[in-house]
Protein backbone atom coordinates (compact mmCIF):
# COMPACT_ATOMS: atom_id res chain seq x y z
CA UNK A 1 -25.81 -6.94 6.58
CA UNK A 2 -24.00 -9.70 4.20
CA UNK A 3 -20.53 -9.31 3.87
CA UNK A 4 -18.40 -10.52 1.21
CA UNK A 5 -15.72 -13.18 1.51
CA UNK A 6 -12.16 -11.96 1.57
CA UNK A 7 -9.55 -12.91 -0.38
CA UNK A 8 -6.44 -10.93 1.07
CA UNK A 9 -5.04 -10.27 4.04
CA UNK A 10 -2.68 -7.62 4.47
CA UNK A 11 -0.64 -8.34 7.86
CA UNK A 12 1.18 -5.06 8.65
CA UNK A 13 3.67 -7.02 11.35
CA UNK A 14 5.51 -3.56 12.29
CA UNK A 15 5.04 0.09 11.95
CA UNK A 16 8.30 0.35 12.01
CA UNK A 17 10.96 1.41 9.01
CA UNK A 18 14.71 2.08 9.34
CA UNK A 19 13.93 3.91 5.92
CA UNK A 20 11.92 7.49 6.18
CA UNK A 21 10.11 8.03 2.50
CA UNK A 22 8.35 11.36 2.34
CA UNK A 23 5.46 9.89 0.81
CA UNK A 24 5.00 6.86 3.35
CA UNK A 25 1.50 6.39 4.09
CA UNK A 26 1.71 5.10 7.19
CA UNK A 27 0.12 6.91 10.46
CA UNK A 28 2.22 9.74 10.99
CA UNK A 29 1.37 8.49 14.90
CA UNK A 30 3.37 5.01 14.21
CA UNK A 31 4.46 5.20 17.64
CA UNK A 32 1.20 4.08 19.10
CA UNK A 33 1.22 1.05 17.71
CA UNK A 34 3.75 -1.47 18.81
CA UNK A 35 4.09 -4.91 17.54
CA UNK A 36 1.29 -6.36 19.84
CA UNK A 37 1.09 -9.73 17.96
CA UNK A 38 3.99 -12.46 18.73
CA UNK A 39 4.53 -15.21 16.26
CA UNK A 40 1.71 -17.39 17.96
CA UNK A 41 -1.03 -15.07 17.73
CA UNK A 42 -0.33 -14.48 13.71
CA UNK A 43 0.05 -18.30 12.98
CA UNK A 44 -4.15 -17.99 15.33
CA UNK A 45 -4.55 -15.42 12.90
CA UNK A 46 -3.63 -17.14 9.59
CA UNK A 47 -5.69 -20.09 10.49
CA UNK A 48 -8.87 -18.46 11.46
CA UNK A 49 -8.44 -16.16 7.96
CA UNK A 50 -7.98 -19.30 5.97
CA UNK A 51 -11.39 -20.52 7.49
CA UNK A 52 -12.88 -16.96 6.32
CA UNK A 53 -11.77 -17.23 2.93
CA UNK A 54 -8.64 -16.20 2.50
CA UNK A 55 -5.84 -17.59 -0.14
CA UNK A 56 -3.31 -14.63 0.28
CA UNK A 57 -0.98 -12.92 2.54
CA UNK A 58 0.89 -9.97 2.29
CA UNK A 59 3.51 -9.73 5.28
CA UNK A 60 4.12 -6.03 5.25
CA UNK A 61 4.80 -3.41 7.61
CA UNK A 62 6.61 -0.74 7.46
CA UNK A 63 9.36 -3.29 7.32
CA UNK A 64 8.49 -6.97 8.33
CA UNK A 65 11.90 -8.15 7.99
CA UNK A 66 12.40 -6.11 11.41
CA UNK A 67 10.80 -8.95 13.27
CA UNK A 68 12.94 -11.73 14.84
CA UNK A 69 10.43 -13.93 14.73
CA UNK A 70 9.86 -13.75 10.80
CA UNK A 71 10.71 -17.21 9.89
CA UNK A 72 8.01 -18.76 12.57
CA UNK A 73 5.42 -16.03 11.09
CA UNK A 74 6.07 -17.41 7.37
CA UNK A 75 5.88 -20.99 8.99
CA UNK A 76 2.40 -19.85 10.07
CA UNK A 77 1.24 -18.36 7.37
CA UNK A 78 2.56 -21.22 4.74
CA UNK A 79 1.24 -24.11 7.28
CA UNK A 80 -2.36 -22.49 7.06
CA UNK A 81 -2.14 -23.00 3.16
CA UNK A 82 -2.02 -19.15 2.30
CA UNK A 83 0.21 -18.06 -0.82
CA UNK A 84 2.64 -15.69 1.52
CA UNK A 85 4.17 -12.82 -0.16
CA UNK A 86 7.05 -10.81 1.15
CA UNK A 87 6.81 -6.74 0.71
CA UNK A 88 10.18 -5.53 1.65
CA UNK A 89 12.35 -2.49 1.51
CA UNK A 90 14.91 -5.23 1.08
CA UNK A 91 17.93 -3.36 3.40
CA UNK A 92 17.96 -6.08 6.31
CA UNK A 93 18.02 -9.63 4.20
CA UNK A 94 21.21 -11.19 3.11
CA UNK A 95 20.22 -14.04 0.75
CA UNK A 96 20.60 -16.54 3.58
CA UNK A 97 18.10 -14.98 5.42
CA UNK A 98 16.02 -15.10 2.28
CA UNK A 99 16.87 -18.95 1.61
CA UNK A 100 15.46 -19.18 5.57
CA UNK A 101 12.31 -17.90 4.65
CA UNK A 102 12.01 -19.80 1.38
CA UNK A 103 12.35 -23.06 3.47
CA UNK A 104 9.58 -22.00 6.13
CA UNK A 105 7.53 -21.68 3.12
CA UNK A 106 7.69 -18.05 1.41
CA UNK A 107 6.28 -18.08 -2.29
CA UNK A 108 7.17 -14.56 -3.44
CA UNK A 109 9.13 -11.12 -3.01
CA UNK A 110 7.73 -7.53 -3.39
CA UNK A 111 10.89 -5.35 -3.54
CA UNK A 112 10.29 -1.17 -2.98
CA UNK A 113 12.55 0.81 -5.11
CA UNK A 114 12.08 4.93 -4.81
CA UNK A 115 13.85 5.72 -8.53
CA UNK A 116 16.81 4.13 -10.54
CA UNK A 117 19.32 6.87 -10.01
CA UNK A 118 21.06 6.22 -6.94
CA UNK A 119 21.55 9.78 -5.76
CA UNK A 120 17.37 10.53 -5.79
CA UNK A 121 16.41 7.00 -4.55
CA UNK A 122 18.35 7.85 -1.59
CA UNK A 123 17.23 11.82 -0.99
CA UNK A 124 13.38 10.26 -1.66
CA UNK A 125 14.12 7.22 1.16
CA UNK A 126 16.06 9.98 3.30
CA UNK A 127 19.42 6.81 3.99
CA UNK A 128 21.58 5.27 1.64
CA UNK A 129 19.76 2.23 0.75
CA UNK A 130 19.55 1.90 -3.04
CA UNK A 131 22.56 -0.03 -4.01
CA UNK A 132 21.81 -2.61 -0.52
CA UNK A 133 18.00 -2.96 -2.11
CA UNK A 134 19.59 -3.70 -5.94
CA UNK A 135 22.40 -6.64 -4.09
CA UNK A 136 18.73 -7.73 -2.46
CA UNK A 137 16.88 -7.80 -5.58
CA UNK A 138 19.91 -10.20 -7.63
CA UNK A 139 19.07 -12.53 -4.32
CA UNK A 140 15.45 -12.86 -4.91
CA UNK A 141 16.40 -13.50 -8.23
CA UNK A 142 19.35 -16.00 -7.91
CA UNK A 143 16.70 -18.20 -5.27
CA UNK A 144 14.22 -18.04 -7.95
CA UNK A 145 11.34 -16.24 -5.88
CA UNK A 146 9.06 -14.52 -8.13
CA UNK A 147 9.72 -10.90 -7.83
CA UNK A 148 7.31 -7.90 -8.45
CA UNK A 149 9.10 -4.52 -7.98
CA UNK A 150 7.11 -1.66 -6.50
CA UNK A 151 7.95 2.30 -7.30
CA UNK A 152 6.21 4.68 -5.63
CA UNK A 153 5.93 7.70 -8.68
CA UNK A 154 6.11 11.43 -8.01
CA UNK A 155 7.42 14.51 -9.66
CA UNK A 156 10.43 14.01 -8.43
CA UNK A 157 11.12 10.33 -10.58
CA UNK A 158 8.47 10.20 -13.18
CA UNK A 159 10.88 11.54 -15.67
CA UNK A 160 12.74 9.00 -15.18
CA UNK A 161 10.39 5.97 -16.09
CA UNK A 162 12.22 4.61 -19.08
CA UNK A 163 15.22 3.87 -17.12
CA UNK A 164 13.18 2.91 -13.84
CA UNK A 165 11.50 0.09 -16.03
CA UNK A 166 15.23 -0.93 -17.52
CA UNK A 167 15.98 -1.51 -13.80
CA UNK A 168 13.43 -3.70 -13.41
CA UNK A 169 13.90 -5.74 -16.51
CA UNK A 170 17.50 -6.28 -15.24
CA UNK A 171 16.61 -7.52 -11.92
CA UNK A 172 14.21 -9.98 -13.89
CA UNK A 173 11.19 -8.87 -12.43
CA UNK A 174 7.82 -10.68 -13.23
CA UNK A 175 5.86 -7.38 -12.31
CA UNK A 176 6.23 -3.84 -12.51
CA UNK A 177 4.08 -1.63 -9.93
CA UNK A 178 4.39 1.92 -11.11
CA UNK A 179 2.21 3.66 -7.71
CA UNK A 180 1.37 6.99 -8.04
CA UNK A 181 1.65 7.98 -5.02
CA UNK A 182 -1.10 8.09 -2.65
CA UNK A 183 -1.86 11.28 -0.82
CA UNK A 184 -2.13 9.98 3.26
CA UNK A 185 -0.26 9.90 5.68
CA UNK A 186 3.22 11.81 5.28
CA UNK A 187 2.72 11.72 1.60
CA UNK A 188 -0.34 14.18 2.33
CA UNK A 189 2.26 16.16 4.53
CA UNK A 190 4.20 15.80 1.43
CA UNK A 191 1.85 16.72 -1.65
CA UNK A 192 2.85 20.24 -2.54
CA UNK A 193 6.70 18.54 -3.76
CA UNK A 194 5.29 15.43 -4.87
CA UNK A 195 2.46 15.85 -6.54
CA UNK A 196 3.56 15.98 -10.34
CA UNK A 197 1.79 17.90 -13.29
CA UNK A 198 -0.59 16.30 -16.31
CA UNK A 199 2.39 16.99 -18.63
CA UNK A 200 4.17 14.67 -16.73
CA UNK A 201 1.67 12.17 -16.40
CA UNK A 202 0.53 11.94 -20.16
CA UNK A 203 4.36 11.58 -20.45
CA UNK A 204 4.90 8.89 -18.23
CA UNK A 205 1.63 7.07 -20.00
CA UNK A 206 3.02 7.16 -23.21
CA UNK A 207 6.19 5.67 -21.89
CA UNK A 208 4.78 3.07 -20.48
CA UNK A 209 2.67 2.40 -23.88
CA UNK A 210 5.99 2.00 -25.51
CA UNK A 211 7.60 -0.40 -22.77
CA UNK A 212 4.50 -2.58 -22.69
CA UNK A 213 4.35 -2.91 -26.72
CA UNK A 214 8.67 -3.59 -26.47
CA UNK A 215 8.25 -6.56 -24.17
CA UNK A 216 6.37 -8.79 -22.33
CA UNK A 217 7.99 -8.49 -18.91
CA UNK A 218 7.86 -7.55 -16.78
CA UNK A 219 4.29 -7.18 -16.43
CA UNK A 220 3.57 -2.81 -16.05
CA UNK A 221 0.80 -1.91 -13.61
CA UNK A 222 -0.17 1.76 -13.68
CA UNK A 223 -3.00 3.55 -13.50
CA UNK A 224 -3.58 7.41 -13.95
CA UNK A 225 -3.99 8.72 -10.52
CA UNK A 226 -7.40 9.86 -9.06
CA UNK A 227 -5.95 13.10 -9.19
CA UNK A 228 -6.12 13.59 -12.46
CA UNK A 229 -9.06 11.04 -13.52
CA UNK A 230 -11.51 12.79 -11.99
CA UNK A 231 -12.94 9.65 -10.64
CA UNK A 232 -12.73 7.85 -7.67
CA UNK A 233 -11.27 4.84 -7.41
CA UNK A 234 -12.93 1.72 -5.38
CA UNK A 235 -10.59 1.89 -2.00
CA UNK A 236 -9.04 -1.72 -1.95
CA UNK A 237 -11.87 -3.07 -4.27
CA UNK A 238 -14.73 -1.64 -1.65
CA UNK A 239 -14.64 -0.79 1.88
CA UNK A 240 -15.19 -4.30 3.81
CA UNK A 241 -15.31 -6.24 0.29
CA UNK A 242 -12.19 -8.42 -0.21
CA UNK A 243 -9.18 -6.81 1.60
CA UNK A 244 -8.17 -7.38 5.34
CA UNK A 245 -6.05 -5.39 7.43
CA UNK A 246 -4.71 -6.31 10.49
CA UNK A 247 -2.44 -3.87 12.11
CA UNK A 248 0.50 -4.54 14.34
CA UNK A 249 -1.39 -4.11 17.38
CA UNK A 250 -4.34 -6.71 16.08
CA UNK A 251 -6.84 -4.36 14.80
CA UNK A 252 -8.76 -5.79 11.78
CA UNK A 253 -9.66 -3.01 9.18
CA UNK A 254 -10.92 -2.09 5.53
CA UNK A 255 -7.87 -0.60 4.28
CA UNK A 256 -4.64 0.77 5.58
CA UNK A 257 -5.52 4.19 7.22
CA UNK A 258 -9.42 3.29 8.30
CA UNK A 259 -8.30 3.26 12.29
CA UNK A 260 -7.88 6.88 12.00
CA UNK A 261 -10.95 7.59 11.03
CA UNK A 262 -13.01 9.14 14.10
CA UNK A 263 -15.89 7.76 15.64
CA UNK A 264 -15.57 4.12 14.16
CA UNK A 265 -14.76 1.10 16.52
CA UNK A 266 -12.74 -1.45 14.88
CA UNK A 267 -12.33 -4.75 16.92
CA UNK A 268 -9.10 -6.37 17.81
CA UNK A 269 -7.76 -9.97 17.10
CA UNK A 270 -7.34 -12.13 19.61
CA UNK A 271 -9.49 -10.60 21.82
CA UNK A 272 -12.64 -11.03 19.50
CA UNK A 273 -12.13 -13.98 16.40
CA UNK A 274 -10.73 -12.85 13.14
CA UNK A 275 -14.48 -13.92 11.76
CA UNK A 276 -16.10 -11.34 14.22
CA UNK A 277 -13.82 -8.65 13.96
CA UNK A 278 -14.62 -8.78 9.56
CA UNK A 279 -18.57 -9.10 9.79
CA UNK A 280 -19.63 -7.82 12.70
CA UNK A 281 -17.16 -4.97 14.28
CA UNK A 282 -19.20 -1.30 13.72
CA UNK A 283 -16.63 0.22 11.89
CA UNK A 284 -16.32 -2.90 9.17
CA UNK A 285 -20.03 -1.94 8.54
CA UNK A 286 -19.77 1.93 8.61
CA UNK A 287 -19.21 1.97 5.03
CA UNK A 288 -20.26 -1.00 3.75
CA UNK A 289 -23.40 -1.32 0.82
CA UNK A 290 -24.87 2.04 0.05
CA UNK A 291 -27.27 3.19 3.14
CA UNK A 292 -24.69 4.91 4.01
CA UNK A 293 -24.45 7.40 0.71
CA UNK A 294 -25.05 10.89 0.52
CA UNK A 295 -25.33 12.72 -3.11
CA UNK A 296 -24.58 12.92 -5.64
CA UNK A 297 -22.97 9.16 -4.31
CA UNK A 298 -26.24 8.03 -3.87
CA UNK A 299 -27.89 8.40 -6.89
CA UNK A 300 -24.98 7.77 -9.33
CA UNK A 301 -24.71 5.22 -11.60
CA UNK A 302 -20.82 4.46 -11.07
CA UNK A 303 -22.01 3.78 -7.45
CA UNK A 304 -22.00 0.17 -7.51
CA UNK A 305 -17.97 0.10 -9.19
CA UNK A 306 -16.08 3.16 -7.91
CA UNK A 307 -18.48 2.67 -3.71
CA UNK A 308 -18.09 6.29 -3.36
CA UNK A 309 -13.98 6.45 -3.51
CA UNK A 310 -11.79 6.58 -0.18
CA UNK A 311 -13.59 7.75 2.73
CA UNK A 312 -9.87 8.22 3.92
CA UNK A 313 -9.31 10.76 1.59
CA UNK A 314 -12.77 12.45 1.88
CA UNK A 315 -11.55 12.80 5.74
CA UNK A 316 -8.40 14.03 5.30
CA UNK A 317 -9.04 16.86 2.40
CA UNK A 318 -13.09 17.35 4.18
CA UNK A 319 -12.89 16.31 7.52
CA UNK A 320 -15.93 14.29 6.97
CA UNK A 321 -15.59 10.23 5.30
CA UNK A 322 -19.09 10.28 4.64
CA UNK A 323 -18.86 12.98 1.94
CA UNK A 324 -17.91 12.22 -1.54
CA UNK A 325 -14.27 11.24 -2.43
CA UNK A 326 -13.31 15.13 -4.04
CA UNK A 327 -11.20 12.94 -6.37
CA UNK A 328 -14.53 12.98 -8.30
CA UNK A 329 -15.40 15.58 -10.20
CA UNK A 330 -19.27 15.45 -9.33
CA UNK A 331 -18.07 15.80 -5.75
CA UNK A 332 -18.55 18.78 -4.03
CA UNK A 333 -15.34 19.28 -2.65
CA UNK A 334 -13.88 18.72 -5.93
CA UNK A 335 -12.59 22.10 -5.30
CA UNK A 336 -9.57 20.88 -3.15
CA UNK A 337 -8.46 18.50 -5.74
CA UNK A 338 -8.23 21.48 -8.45
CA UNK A 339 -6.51 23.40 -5.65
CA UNK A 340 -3.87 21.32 -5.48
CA UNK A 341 -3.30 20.35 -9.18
CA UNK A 342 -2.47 24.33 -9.50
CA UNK A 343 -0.20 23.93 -6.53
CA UNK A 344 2.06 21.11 -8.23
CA UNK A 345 2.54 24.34 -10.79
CA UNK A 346 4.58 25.69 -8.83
CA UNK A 347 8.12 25.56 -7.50
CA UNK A 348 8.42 22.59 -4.99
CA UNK A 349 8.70 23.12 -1.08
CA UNK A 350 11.61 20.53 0.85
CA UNK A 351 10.74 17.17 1.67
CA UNK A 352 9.46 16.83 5.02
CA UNK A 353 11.06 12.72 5.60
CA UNK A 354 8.91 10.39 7.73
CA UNK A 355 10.63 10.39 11.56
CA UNK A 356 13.51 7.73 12.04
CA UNK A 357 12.11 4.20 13.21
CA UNK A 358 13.62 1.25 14.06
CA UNK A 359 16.67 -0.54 12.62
């Protein structure tokens, strides 16, 4: 089978988070998989994706800035001629530690924000963290890293949107990621108080209409969720297509949640090469082309631009990634999806917060 070249690698350096978001997406087992990988074995890493293909790193976690070996990972992935980009809850950097990294090479600075009132970023992170992440953000701004602010959206902030969009003109922010939240992990543990209603959503669309026509920047990204589309959207551009994933514990996968996925073997960097574990590891080619498609997938024309939607989600609301993303409403279990739209009607339950980690 051909594979395609990829173009990003995601390096998730820790699992761990001293912040505990109720819609984090990371495996609610985080505890099984320590930071495996020292500083040497990324910079092996970096080199061998350059060779592959790739121009772009994200160093992401949980939080990467938990690592004490940070600045030689940056080194590593600068010195292997990657564009390295920082995502960050930005509690743990003071702007020296920021000016460290910018000298071993780091080009730019995702900050995560949960909402631009104080009281609800802080209930949605479950610590006090939002007025530490705004001091962060005037860092990134006074070293003059570009900086692309990140907002998770839920019901809980979406009315909100004008004023989360001020925030991020203030903190001069190139790019705006508005993220509708993404049901895995505890954010699937989450759904029934985060999921928000189509009012909301055509609400939040027509804000960001207006905020796009106002100014230039920063630059909005948002999407309606697959929730609401009724179509699938291509998980991270295709399953095996342009996005790597290597976990803390050197697993090379498709997208974030793929290793929980049962029955697929994923390889592991260094014990195979980073080439090896993307083109030839069983579970990089589970889902890869079509062969694999069952209907109505198979026969559809959006086929070839949507690949059949998340087979993580298809797992977790089907038990089975082969079946049809139920985002889609030509999907069988398009049922579930409609289920839970008419849950979001009702009252919201309490957050359940992701367990403490790290610090």
């Amino acid at each position: 089978m051909s594979t395609s070249r990829p173009l990003n690698l995601i390096a998730e350096l820790s699992y761990r988070c001293p912040l505990r978001c109720a819609y984090c997406s990371n495996p609610i087992a985080y505890r099984d998989f320590p930071d495996g990988l020292d500083a040497a074995a990324w910079t092996r890493a970096f080199d061998q994706a350059a060779q592959l293909g790739v121009v772009h790193v994200g160093l992401t976690g949980g939080e990467p800035c938990l690592r004490d070996d940070l600045e030689e990972i940056v080194s590593g992935a600068s010195n292997a001629g990657l564009y390295t980009h920082l995502v960050t809850a930005g509690t743990l950097l003071d702007r020296e530690g920021l000016r460290v990294l910018q000298e071993a090479g780091l080009r730019s600075v995702q900050l995560s924000l949960q909402d631009a009132r104080e009281e609800s970023a802080d209930r949605i992170a479950g610590v006090k963290a939002h007025a530490r992440k705004l001091r962060f953000g005037e860092d990134v701004r006074a070293l003059g890293f570009p900086l692309t602010v990140n907002v998770v959206l839920h019901r809980e902030n979406l009315g909100r949107l004008e004023s989360i969009i001020a925030l991020a003109r203030s903190l001069g922010a190139r790019s705006l990621e508005l993220a509708n939240t993404q049901y895995h992990g505890w954010a699937l543990r989450n759904r029934a108080a985060l999921l928000p209603t189509r009012r909301q959503l055509d609400e939040a669309s027509q804000v960001v209409a207006r905020a796009r026509q106002e100014a230039d920047a920063p630059e909005i990204l948002f999407a309606m969720p697959d929730y609401f589309r009724n179509r699938p959207k291509p998980c991270m551009g295709g399953w095996g297509q342009r996005m790597m994933v290597v976990t803390p514990d050197g697993r090379v996968l498709p997208c974030h949640g793929a290793a929980e996925l049962p029955g697929l073997e994923f390889w592991r960097f260094p014990e195979r090469e980073l080439a090896d574990c993307w083109r030839d590891a069983p579970g990089m080619n589970a889902f890869r082309g079509e062969d694999w498609m069952r209907e109505p997938c198979r026969s559809c024309e959006a086929r070839t631009r949507d690949f059949g939607g998340c087979r993580c989600q298809a797992f977790a609301l089907l038990g089975d990634p082969a079946e049809a993303d139920p985002a889609c409403g030509l999907a069988p279990g398009h049922g579930v999806i409609e289920a839970a739209r008419e849950e979001a009607l009702a009252d919201p339950p309490d957050l359940i917060h992701r367990s403490a980690s790290g610090s």
